[in-house]
Protein backbone atom coordinates (compact mmCIF):
# COMPACT_ATOMS: atom_id res chain seq x y z
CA UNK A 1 0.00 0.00 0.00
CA UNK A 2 3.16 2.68 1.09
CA UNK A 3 4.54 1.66 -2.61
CA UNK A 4 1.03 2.08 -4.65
CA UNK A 5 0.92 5.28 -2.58
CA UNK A 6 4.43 6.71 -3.31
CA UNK A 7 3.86 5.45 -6.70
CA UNK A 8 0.89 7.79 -7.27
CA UNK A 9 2.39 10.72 -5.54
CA UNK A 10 5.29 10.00 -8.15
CA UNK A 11 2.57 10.40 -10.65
CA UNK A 12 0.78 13.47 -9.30
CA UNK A 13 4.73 15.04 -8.86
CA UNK A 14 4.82 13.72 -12.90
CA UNK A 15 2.06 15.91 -13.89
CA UNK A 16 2.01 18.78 -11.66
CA UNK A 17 6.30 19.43 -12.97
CA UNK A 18 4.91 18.75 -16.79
CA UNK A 19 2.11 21.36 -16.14
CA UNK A 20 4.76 23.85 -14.63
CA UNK A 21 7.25 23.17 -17.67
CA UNK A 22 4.68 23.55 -19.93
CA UNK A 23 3.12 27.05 -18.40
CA UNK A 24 7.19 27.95 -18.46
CA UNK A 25 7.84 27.01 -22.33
CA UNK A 26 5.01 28.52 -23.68
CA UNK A 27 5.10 31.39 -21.28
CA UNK A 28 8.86 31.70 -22.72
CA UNK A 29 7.62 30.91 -26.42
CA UNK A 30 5.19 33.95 -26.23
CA UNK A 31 7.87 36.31 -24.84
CA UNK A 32 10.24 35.08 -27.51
CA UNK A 33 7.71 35.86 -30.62
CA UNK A 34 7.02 39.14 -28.76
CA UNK A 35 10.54 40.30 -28.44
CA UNK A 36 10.96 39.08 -31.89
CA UNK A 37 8.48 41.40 -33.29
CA UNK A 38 9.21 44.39 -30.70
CA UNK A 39 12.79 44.50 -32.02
CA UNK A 40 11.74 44.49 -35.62
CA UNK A 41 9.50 47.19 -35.31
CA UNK A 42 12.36 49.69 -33.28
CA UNK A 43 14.15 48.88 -36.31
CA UNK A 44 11.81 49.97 -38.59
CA UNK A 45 11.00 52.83 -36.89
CA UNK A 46 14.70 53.64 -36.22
CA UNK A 47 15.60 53.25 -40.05
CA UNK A 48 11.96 55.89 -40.78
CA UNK A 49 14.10 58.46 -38.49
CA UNK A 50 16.89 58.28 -39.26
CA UNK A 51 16.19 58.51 -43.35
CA UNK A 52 14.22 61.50 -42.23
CA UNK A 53 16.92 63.09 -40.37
CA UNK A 54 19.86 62.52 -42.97
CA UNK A 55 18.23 63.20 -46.03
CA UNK A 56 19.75 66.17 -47.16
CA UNK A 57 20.76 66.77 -43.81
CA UNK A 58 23.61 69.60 -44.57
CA UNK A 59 21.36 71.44 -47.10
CA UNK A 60 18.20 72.23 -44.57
CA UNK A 61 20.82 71.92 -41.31
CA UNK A 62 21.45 76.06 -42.85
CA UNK A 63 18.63 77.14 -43.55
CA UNK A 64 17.08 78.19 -39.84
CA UNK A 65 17.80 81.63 -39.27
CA UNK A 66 17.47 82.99 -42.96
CA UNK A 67 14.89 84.95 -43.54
CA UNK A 68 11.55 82.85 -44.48
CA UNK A 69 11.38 84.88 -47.82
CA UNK A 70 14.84 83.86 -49.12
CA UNK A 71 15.25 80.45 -48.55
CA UNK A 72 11.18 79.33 -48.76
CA UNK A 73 11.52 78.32 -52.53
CA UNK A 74 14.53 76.44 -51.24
CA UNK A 75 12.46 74.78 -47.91
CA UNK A 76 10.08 73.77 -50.29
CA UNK A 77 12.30 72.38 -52.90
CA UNK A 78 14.51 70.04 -50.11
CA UNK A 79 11.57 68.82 -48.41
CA UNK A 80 10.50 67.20 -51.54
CA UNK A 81 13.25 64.65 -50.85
CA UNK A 82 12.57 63.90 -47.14
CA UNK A 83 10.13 60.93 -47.19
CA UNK A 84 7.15 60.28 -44.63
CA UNK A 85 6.61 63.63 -43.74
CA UNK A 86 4.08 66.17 -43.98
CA UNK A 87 6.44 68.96 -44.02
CA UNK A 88 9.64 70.45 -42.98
CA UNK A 89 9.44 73.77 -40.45
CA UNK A 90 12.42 76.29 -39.69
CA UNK A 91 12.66 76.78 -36.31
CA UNK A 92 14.20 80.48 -34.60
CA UNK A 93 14.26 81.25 -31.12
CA UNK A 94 11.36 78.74 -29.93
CA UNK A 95 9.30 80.02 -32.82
CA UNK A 96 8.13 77.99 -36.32
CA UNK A 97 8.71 80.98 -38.76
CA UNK A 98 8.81 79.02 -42.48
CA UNK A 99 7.32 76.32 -43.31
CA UNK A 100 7.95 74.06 -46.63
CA UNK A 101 4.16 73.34 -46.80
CA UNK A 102 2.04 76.64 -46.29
CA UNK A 103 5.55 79.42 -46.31
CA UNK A 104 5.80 81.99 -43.68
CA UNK A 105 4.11 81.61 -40.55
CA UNK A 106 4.63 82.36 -36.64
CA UNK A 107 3.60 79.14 -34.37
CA UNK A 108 5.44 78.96 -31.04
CA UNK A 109 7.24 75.39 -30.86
CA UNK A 110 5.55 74.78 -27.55
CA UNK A 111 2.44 73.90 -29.70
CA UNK A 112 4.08 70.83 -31.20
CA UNK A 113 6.46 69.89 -27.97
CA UNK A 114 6.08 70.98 -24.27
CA UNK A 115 8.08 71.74 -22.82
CA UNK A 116 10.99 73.13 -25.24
CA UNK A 117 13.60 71.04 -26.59
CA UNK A 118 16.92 71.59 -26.00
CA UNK A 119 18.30 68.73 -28.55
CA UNK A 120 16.55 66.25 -30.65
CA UNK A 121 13.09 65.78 -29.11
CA UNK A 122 10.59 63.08 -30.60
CA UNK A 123 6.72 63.67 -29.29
CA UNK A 124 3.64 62.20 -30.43
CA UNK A 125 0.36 64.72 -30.72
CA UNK A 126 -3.17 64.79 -31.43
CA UNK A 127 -2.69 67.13 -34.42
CA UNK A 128 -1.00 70.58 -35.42
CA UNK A 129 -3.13 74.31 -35.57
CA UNK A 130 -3.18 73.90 -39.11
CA UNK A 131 -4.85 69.76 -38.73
CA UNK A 132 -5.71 69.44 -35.40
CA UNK A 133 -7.37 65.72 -36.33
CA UNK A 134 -4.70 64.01 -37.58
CA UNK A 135 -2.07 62.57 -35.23
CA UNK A 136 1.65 63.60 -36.21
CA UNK A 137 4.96 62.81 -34.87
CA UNK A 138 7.25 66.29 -34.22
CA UNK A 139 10.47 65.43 -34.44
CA UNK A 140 13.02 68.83 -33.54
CA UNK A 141 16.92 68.53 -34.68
CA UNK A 142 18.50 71.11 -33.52
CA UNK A 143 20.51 73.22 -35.95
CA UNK A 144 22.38 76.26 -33.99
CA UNK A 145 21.78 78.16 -30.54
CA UNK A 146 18.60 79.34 -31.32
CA UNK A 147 17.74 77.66 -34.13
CA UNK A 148 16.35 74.16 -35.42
CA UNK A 149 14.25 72.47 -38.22
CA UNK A 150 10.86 70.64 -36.85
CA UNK A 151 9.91 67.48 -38.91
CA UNK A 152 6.19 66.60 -38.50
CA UNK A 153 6.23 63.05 -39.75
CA UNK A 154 2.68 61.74 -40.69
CA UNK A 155 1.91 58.52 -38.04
CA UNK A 156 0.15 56.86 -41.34
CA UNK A 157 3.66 55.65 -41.68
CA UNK A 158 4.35 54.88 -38.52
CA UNK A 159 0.82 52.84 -38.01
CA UNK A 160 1.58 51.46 -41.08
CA UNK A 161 4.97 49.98 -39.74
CA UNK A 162 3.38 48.69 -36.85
CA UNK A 163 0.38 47.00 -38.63
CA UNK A 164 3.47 44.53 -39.91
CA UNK A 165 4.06 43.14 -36.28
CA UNK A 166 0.55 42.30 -36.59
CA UNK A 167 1.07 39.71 -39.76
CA UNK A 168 3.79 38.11 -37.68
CA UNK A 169 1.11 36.84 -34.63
CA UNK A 170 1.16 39.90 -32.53
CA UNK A 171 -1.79 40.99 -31.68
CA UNK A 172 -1.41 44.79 -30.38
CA UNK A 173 1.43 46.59 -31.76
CA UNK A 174 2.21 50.31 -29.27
CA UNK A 175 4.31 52.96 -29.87
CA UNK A 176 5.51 54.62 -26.86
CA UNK A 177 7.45 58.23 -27.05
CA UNK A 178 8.93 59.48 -24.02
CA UNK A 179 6.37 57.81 -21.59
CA UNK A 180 3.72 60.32 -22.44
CA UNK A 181 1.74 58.73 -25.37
CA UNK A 182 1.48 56.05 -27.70
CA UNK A 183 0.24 54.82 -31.06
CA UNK A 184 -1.26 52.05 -31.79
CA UNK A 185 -1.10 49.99 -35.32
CA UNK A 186 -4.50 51.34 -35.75
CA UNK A 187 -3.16 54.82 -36.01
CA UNK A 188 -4.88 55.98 -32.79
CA UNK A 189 -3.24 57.76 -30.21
CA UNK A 190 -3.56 56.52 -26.52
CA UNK A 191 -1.97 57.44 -23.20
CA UNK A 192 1.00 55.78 -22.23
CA UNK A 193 -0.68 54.42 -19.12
CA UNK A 194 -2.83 52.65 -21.16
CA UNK A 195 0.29 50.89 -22.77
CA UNK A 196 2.13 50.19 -19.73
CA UNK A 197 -1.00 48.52 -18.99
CA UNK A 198 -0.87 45.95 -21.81
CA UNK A 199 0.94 42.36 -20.79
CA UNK A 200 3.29 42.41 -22.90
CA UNK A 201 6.99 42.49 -24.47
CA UNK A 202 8.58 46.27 -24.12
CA UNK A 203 11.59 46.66 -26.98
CA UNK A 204 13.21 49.92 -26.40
CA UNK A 205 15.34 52.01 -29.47
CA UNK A 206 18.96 52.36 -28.44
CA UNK A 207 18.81 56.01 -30.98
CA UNK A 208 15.42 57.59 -29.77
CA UNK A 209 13.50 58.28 -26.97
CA UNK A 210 10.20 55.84 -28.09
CA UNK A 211 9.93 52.37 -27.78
CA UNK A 212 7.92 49.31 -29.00
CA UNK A 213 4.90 47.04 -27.10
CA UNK A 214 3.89 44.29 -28.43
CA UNK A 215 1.25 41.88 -26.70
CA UNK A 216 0.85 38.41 -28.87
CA UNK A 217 -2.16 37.46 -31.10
CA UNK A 218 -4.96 35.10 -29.02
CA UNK A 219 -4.63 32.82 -31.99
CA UNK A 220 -1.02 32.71 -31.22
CA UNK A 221 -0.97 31.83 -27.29
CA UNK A 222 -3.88 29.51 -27.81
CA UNK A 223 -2.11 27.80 -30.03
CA UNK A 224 0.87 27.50 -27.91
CA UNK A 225 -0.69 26.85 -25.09
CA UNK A 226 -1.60 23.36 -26.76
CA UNK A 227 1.87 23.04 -28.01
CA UNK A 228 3.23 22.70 -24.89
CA UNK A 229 0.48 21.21 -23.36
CA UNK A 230 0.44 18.39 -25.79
CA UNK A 231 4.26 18.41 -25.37
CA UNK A 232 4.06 18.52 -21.50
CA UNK A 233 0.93 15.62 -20.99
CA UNK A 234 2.78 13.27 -23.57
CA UNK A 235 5.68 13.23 -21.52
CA UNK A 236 3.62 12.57 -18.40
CA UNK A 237 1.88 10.44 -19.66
CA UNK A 238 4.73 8.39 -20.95
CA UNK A 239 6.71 8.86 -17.38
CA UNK A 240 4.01 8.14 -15.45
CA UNK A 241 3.83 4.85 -17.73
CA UNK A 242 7.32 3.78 -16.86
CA UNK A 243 6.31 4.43 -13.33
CA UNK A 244 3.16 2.18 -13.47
CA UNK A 245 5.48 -0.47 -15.43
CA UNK A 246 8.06 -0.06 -12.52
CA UNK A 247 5.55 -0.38 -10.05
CA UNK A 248 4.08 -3.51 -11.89
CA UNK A 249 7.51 -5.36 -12.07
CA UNK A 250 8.32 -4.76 -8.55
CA UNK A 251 5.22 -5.37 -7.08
CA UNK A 252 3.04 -7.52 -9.27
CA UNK A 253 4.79 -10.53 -8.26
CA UNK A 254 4.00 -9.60 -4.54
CA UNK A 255 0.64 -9.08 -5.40
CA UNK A 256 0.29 -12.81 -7.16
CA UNK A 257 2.23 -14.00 -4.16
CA UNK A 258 -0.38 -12.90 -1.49
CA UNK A 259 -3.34 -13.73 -3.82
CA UNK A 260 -1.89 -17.30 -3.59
CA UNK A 261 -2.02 -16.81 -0.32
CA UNK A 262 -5.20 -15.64 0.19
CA UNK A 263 -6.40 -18.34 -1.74
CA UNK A 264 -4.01 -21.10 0.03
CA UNK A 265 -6.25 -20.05 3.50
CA UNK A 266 -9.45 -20.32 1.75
CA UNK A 267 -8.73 -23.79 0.04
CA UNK A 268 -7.38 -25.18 3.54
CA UNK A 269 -3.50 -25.31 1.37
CA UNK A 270 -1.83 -24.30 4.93
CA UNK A 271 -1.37 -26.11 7.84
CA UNK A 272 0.63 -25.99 11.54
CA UNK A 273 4.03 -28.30 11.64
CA UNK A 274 5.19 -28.68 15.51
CA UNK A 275 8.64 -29.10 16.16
CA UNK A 276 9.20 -29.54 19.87
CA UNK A 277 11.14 -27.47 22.75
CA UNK A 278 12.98 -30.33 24.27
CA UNK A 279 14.86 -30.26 28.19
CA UNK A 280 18.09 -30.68 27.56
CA UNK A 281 18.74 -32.80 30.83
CA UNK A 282 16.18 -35.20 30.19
CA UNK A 283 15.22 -34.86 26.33
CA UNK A 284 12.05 -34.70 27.27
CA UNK A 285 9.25 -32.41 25.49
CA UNK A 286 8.08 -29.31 27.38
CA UNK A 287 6.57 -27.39 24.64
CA UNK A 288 6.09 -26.98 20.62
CA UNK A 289 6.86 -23.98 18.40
CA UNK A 290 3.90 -23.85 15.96
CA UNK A 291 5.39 -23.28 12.07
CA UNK A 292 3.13 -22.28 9.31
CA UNK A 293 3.51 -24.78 6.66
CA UNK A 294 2.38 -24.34 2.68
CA UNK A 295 1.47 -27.38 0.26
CA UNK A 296 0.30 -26.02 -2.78
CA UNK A 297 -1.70 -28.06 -5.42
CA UNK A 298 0.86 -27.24 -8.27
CA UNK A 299 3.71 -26.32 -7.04
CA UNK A 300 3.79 -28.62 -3.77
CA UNK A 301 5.89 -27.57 -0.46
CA UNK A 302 6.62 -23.41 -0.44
CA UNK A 303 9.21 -22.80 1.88
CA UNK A 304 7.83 -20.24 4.35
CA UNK A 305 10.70 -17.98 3.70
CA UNK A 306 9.56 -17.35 0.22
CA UNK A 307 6.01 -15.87 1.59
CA UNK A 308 5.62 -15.39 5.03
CA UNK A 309 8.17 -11.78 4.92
CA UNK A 310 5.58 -10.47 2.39
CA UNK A 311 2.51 -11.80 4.44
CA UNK A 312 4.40 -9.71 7.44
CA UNK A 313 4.63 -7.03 5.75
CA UNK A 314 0.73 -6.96 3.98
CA UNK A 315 -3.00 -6.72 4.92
CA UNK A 316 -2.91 -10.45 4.94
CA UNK A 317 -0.83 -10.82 8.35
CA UNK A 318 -4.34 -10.77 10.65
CA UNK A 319 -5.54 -13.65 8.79
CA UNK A 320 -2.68 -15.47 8.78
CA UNK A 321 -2.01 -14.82 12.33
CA UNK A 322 -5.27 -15.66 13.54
CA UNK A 323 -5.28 -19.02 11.74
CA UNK A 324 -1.90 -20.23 13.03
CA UNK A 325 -3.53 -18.72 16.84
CA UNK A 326 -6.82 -20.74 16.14
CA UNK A 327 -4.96 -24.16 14.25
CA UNK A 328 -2.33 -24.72 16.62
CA UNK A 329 -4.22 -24.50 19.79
CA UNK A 330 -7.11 -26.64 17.94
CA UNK A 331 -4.52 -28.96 17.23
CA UNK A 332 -2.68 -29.58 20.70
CA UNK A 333 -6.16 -29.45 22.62
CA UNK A 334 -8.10 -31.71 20.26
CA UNK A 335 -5.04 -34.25 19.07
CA UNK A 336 -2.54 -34.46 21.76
CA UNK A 337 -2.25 -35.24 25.33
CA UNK A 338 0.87 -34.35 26.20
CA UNK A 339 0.53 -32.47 29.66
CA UNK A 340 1.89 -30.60 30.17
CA UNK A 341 2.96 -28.61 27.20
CA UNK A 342 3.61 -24.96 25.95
CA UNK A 343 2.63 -24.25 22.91
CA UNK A 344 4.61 -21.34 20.63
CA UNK A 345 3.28 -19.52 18.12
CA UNK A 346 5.62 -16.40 16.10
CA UNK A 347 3.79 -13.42 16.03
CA UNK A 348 5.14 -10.25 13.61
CA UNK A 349 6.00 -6.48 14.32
CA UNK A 350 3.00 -5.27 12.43
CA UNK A 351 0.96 -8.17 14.61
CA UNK A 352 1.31 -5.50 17.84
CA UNK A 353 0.38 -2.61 15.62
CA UNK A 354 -3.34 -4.37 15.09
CA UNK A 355 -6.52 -3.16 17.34
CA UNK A 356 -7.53 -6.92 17.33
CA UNK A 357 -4.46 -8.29 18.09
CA UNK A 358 -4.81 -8.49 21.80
CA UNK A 359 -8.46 -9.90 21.05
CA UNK A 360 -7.31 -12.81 18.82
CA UNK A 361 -4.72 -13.96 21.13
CA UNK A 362 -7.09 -14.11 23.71
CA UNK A 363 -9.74 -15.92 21.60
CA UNK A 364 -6.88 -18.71 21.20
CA UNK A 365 -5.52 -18.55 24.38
CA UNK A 366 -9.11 -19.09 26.03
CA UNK A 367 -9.44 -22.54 24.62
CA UNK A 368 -6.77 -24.17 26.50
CA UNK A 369 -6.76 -26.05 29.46
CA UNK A 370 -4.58 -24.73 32.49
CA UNK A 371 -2.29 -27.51 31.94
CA UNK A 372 -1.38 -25.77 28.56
CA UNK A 373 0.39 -22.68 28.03
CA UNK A 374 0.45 -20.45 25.15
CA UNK A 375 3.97 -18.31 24.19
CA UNK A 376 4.07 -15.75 21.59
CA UNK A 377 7.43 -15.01 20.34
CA UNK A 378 8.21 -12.09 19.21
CA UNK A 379 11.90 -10.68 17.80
CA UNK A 380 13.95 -8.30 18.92
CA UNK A 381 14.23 -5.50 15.51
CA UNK A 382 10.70 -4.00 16.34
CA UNK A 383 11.70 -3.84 20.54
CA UNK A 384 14.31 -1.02 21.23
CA UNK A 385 12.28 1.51 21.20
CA UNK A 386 9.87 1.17 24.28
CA UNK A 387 6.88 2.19 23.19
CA UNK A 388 3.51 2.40 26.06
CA UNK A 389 1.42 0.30 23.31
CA UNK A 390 3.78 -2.49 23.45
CA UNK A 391 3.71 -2.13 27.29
CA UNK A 392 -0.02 -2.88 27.67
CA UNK A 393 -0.11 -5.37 25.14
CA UNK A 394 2.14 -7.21 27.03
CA UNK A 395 0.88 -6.32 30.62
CA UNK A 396 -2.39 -6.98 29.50
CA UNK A 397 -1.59 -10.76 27.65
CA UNK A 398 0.25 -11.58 30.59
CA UNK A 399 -2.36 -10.65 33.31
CA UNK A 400 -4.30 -13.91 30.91
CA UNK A 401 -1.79 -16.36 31.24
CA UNK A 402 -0.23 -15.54 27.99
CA UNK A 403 3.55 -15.91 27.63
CA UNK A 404 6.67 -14.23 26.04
CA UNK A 405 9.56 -15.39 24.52
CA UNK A 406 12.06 -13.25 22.44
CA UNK A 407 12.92 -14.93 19.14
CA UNK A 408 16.30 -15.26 17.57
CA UNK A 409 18.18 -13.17 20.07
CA UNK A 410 21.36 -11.37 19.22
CA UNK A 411 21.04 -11.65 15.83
CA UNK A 412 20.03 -7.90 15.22
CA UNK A 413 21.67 -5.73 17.79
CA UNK A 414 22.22 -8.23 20.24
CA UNK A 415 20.75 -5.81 22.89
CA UNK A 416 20.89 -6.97 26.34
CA UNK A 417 18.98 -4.48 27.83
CA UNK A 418 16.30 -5.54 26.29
CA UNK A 419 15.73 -8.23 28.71
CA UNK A 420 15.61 -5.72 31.47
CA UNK A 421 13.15 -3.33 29.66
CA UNK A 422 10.21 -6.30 28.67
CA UNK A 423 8.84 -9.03 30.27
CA UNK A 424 9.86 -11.78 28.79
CA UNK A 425 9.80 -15.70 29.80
CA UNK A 426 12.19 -17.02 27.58
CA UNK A 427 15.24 -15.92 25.66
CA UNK A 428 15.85 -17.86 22.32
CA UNK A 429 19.76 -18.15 21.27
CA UNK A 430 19.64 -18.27 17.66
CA UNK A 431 21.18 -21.01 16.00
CA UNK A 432 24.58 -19.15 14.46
CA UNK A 433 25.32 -19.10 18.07
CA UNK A 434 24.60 -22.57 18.90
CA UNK A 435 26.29 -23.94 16.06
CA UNK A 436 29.54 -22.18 17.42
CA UNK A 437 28.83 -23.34 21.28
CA UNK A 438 31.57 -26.00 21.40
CA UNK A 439 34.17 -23.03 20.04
CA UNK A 440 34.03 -19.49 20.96
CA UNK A 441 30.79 -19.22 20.90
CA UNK A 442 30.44 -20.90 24.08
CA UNK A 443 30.88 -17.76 26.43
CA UNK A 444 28.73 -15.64 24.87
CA UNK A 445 26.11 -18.07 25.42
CA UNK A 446 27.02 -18.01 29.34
CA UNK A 447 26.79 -14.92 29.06
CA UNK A 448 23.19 -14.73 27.82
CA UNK A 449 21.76 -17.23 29.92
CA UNK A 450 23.31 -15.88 33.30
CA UNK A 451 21.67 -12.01 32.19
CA UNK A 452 18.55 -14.28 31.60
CA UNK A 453 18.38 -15.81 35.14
CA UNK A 454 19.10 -12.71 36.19
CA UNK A 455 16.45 -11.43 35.08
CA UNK A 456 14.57 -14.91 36.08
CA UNK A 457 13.57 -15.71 32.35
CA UNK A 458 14.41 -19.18 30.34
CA UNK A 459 16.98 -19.52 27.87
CA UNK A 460 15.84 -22.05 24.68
CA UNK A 461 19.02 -22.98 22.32
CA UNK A 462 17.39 -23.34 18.79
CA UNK A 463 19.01 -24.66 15.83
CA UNK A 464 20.51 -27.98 17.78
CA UNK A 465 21.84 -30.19 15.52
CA UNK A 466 24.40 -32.23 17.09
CA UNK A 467 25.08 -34.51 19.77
CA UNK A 468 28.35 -32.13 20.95
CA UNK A 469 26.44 -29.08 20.57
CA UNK A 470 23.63 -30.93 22.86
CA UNK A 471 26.06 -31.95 25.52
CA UNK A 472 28.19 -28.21 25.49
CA UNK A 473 24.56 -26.53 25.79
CA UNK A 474 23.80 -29.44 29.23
CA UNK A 475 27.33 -28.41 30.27
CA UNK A 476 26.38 -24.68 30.47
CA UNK A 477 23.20 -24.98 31.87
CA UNK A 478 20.97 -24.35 29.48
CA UNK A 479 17.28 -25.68 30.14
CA UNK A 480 16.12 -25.84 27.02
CA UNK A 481 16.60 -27.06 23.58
CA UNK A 482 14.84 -26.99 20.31
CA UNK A 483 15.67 -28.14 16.43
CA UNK A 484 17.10 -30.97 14.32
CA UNK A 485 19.03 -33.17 16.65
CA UNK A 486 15.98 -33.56 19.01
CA UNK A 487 12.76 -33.70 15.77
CA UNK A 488 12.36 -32.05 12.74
CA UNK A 489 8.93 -29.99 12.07
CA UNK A 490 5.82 -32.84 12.56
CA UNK A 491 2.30 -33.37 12.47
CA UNK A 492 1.17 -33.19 15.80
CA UNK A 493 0.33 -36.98 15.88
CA UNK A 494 3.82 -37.50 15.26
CA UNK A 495 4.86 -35.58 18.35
CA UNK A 496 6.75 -37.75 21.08
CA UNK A 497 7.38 -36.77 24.71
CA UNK A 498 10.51 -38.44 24.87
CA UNK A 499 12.81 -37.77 21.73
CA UNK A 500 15.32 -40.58 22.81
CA UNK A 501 12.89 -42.96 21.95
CA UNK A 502 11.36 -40.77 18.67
CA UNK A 503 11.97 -42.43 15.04
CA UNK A 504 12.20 -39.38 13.35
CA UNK A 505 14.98 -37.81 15.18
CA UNK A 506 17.91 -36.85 13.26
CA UNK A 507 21.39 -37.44 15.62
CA UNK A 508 23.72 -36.08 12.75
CA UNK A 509 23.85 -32.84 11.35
CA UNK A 510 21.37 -31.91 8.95
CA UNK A 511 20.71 -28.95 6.28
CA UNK A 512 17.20 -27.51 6.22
């Protein structure tokens, strides 16, 4: 379930990056186009003022100053060759005084640009006296101290050049002169707040005081919109594909595996093996450890270590744990009378995680006469952190009857204190240990048992295979023993109280 989880949060992580990339890209894709167009049109309008400021430049730049009558003919004649505008005024001390269009007149500059220039000034205005409905851009060049030539340059030509961003995918093309007002590619003026309100790309000329807004065409950021879109849920789609695959080849086999589980409880495919918990003095049985044991139709015996870690670690543990709780004590109440008798039965970490835990084992443990005990072992990997649940679980199992042994100990952290912090019954030395307890593993297993009788608990040696490890194990004092040498895993009809006398008892060493 954490996997399936952390594989859809993968996924949601998947699309929620592609939908950022994508809002990026296309986000980037419209700025792009917009800057594109912005810095084509400064050119354009650049190269329109600069032709009309150097067309014959040196010829007009004497003019100013002259007297309008002498050099009118001669205004006239040079404007002629100045394209895009409407005409060509001489300017003399802040005062229009010629003009190449209508000859001598007397308009103070301030009615073209406010406030008064002091070098080359650009403006944008509704009109001039003579038109005062048509827009026109003044453009002043000074020519002397006092004096200067005015260009009004007709904004048809300038709308014009804008209307050209519009062919590329732009959908609003502004002028802007000095911050005060705009044009639009439509030829109408607006305020410059108005432009500074538009979302879009601002290009400014590196020559002139005006620069260029463009905002892109719907058309255009619909468009790319999808692009990316498209762009950014195929590569989701195809990531979050390799994630589902991934999860599927981890976990897919899991999933059959506990299926086949699920169905091996419901078709009555498991069953309880008992191998007994001998006393080493006498070989006599004293109790049984209770094994889940697999027999599938097709594929016959299943080792437990090839399912029960994934049952462990799964929905499936309850069931399985209440079945080997409800089997095994059906089994040594109903089919043995060995009296008495303790009867084990391993219990996992997420077992003391479960509300109904505690209820199940009491369910079991309820069945059984006084003359049998039940012992639920536990290991040591989920124990070193003391947790208060744990606590009552155990306080509250043992108030019942119930027992506690701690399973393979030493083999994680081989954590002493352990034995001081939980009430245990018995402490079982794992077999690594036992196999070395006629070398130098011999004091470490003093060791263990005196800590354990210190603590008045049990020790059981597991994995006994031998007749020297059984006589080293007497030597030291240890009460109990459990595993090969003594009986393999059994049917509980096959059980014997006295494993000197037992048929199936293995006295060499054996391999699992």
């Amino acid at each position: 379930m954490l996997a399936l989880v952390v594989a859809v949060l993968c996924g949601a992580c998947v699309l929620a990056t592609a939908a950022l990339w994508a809002r990026h890209e296309d986000q980037a894709a419209i700025r792009e186009r917009e800057s594109l167009i912005a810095g084509d049109m400064v050119e354009s309008i650049d190269r329109i003022l600069d032709n009309v400021t150097s067309r014959r430049q040196q010829e007009l730049s004497i003019l100013p100053g002259q007297p309008c009558s002498t050099v009118e003919l001669r205004l006239s004649e040079l404007e002629t060759y100045v394209q895009y505008v409407r005409s060509v005024n001489l300017v003399e001390n802040q005062r229009l005084y010629c003009s190449s269009a209508m000859g001598r007149i007397d308009v103070p500059l301030s009615d073209y640009l406010s406030p008064a220039p002091d070098g080359s000034t650009l403006d944008l205005i509704e009109g001039t006296p003579y038109q005062p409905q048509s827009p026109v851009m003044p453009l002043y060049v000074p020519t002397g101290k006092n004096t200067g030539l005015l260009y009004i340059i007709e904004s048809t030509y300038l709308a014009d050049t804008l209307a050209h961003g519009v062919r590329y995918e732009a959908g609003q093309v502004v002028l802007v002169v000095s911050n005060a007002r705009a044009l639009n590619d439509r030829g109408e003026l607006i305020s410059a707040d108005s432009a500074a309100a538009l979302h879009g790309t601002r290009a400014a000329s590196p020559r002139w005081t005006f620069s260029i807004v463009v905002v892109a065409a719907p058309t255009f950021v619909v468009q790319t919109h999808w692009k990316y879109g498209l762009l950014a849920g195929a590569a989701a789609i195809l990531v979050n594909l390799l994630i589902g695959a991934g999860y599927l080849i981890v976990f897919a086999p899991r999933r059959l595996l506990l299926s086949a589980v699920r169905r091996a409880l419901r078709h009555g495919q498991l069953h309880i093996a008992y191998q007994p918990v001998v006393e080493i003095a006498t070989r006599r049985m004293t109790g049984v450890e209770a094994l889940i044991r697999w027999t599938h139709p097709r594929w016959g015996p299943v080792s437990p270590s090839a399912f029960m870690t994934e049952v462990e670690s799964s929905s499936l543990l309850a069931s399985v744990t209440r079945f080997a709780l409800q089997r095994a004590t059906d089994d040594i109440v109903q089919k043995t009378d060995i009296r008495p008798l303790r009867i084990a039965v391993n219990v996992a970490p997420m077992d003391l995680e479960r509300k109904d835990f505690v209820a199940d084992v009491l369910a079991a443990n309820d069945k059984l006469p006084d003359d049998i005990t039940l012992v639920l072992e536990v290991t040591e990997r989920f124990l070193l952190q003391k947790h208060p649940r744990i606590e009552a679980i155990f306080n509250s199992l043992k108030a019942h009857g119930v027992q506690f042994a701690i399973d393979d100990f030493g083999t994680q952290h081989s954590n002493l204190d352990l034995l001081g912090r939980f009430p245990f019954d018995y402490v079982k030395i794992d077999g690594q240990f036992v196999r070395q307890v006629d070398r130098q593993g011999r004091e470490l297993i003093r060791a263990i048992a005196a800590v354990s009788k210190h603590y008045g608990m049990e020790v059981v040696a597991e994995g006994v295979e031998t007749e020297s490890q059984h006589e080293a194990l007497r030597s030291l004092g240890v009460p109990f023993g459990q595993g090969y040498f003594y009986q393999r895993p059994v049917t509980v009809s096959q059980l014997f109280v006295d494993t000197h006398a037992n048929p199936l008892t293995t006295k060499t060493r054996v391999t699992p």
